[in-house]
C-alpha atoms as a PDB file:
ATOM      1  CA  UNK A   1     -16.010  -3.027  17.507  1.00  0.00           C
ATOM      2  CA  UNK A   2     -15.734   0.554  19.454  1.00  0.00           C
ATOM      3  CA  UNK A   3     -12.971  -0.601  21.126  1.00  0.00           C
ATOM      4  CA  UNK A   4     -11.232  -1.343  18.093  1.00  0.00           C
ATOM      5  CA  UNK A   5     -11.669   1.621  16.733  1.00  0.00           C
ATOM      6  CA  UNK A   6     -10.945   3.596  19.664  1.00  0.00           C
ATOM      7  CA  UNK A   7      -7.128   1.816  19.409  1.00  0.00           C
ATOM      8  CA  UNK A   8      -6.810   2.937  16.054  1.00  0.00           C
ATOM      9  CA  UNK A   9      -7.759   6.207  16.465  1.00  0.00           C
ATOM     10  CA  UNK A  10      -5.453   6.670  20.026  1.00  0.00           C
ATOM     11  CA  UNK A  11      -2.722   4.485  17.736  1.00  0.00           C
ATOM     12  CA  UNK A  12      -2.954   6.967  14.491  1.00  0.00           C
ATOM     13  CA  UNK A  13      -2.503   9.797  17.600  1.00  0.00           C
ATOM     14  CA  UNK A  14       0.769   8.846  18.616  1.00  0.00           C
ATOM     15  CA  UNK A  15       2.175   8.090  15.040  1.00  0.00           C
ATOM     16  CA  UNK A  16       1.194  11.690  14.496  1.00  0.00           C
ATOM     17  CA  UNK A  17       2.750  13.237  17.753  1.00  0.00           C
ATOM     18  CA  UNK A  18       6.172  11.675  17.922  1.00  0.00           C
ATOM     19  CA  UNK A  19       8.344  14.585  16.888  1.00  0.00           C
ATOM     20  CA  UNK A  20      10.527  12.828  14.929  1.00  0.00           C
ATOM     21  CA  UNK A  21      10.301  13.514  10.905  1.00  0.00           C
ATOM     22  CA  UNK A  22      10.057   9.831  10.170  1.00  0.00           C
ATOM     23  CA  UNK A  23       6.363   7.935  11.932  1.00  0.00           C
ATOM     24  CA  UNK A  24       5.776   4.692  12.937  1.00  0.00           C
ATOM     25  CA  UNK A  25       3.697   3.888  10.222  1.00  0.00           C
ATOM     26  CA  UNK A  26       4.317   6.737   7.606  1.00  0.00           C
ATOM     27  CA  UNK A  27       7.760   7.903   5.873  1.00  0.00           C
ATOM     28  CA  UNK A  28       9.628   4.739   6.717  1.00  0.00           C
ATOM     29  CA  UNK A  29      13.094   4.800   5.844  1.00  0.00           C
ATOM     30  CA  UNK A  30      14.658   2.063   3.045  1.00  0.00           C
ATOM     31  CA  UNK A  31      14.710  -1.520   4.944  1.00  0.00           C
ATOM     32  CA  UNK A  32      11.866  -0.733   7.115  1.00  0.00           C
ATOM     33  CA  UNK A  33       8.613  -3.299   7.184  1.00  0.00           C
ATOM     34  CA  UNK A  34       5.526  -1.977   5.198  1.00  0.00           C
ATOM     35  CA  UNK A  35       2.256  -3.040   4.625  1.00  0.00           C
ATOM     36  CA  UNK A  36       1.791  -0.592   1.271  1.00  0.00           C
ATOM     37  CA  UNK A  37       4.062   1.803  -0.613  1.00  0.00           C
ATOM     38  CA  UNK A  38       2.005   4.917   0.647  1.00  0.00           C
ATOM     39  CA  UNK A  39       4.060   4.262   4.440  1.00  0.00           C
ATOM     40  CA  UNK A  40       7.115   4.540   2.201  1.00  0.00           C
ATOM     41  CA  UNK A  41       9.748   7.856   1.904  1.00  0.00           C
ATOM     42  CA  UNK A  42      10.330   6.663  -1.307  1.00  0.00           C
ATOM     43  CA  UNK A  43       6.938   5.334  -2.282  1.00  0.00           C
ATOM     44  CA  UNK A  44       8.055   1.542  -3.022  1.00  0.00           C
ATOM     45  CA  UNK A  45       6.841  -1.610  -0.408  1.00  0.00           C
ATOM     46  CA  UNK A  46       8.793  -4.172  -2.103  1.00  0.00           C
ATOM     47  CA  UNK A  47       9.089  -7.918  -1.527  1.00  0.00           C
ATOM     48  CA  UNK A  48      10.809 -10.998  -3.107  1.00  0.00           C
ATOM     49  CA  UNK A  49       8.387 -13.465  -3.188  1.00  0.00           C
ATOM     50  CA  UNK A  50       4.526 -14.296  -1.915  1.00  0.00           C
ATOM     51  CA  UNK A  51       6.184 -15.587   1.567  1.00  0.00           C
ATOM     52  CA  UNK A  52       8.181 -12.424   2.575  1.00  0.00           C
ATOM     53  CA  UNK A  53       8.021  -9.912   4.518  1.00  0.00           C
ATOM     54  CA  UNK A  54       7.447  -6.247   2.612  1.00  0.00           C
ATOM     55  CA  UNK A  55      10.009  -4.095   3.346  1.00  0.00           C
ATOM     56  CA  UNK A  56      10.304  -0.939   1.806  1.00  0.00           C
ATOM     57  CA  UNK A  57      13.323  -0.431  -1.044  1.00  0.00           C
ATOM     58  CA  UNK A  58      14.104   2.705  -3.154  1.00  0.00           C
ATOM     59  CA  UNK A  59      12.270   2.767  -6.758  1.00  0.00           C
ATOM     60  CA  UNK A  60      14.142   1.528  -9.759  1.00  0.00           C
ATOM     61  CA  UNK A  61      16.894   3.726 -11.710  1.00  0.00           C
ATOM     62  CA  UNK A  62      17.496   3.503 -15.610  1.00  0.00           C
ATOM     63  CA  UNK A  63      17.790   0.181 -17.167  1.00  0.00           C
ATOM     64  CA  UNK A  64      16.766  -1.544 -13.988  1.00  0.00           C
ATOM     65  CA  UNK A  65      13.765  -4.316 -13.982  1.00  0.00           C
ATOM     66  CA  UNK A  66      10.511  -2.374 -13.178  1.00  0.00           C
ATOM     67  CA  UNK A  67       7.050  -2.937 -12.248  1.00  0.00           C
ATOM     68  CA  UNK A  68       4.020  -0.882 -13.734  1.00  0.00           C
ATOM     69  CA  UNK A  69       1.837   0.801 -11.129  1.00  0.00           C
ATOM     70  CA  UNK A  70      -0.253  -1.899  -9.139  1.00  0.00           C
ATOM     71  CA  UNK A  71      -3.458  -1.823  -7.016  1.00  0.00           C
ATOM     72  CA  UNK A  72      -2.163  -3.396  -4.204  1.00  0.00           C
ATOM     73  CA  UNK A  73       0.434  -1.297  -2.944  1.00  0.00           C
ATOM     74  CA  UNK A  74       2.952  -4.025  -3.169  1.00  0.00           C
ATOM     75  CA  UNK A  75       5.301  -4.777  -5.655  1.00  0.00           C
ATOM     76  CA  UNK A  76       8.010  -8.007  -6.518  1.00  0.00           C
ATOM     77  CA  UNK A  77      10.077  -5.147  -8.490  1.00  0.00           C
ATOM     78  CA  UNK A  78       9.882  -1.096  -7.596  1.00  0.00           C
ATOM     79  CA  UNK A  79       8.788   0.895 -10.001  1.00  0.00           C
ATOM     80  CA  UNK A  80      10.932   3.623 -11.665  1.00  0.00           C
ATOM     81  CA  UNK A  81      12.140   6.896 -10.402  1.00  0.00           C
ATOM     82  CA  UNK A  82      11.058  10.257 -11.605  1.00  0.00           C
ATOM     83  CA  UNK A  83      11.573  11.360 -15.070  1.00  0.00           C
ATOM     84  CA  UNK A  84      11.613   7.403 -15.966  1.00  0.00           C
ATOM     85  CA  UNK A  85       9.056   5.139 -17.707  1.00  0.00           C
ATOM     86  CA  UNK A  86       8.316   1.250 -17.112  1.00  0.00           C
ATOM     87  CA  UNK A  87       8.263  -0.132 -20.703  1.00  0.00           C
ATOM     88  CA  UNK A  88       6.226  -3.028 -20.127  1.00  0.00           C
ATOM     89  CA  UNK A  89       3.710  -5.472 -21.723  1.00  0.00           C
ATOM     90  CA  UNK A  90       0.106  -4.753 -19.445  1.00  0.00           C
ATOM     91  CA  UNK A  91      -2.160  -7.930 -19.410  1.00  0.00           C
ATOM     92  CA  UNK A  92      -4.908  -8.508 -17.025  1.00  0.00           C
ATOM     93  CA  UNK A  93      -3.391 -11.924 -15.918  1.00  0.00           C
ATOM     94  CA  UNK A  94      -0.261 -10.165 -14.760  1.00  0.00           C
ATOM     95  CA  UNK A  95      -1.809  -7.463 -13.498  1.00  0.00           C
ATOM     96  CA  UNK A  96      -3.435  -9.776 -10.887  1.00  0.00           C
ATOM     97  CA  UNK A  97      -0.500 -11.789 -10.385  1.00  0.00           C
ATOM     98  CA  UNK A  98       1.556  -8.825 -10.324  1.00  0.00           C
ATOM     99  CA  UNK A  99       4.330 -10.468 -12.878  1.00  0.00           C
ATOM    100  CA  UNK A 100       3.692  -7.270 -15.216  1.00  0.00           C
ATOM    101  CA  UNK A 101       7.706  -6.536 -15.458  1.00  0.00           C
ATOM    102  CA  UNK A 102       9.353  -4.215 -17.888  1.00  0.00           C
ATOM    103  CA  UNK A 103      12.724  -1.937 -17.656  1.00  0.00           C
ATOM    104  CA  UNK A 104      12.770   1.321 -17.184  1.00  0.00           C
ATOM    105  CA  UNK A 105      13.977   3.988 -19.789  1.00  0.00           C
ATOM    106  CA  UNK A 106      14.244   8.180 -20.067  1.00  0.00           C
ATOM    107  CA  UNK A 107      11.198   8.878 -21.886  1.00  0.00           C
ATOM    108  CA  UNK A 108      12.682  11.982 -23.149  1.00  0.00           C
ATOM    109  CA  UNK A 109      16.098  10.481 -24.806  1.00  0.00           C
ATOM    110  CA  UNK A 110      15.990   8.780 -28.101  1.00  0.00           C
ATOM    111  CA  UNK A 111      16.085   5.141 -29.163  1.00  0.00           C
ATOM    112  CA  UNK A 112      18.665   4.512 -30.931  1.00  0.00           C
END
């Protein structure tokens, strides 16, 4: 067990002193494989199905399918970019299936 830990903590070292802007496991550009959205410049670890790989995808622009926040970091549609709300039916069965999809809309323009 103290070795293990000892390998994180000399792994989370190096992430930390590679000059470079973007990490190895934090601010990972578009395309790049993720493991949860908080590695992610742009805050989205996206995947298509339950088999694939996460990789992680810029968040979802007006009138663009959209998931609602999730717990797990992971989601089958991005949620939506600043200034933009997910208009979307919450349940607690999608919310663990993570099917809770809406479209996302400018909070601050009127329906018409």
């Amino acid at each position: 067990m103290e070795k293990v830990l000892v390998l994180l903590l000399v792994a989370l070292a190096v992430a930390y002193a590679v000059p470079d802007p973007r990490g190895i496991i934090i601010h990972l550009e578009d395309g790049e494989l993720c493991l949860n959205s908080l590695q992610c410049k742009s805050k989205c670890c996206h995947r298509s199905t339950g088999l694939s790989l996460a990789r992680c995808a810029p968040k979802a622009s007006e009138n663009s399918e959209c998931s609602a926040k999730t717990l797990y970091g992971v989601y089958y549609k991005c949620p939506c970019e600043r200034g933009l709300t997910c208009e979307v039916d919450k349940t607690i069965v999608g919310s663990i299936t993570n099917t809770n999809f809406g479209f996302c809309h400018d909070a601050g323009r009127s329906r018409e």
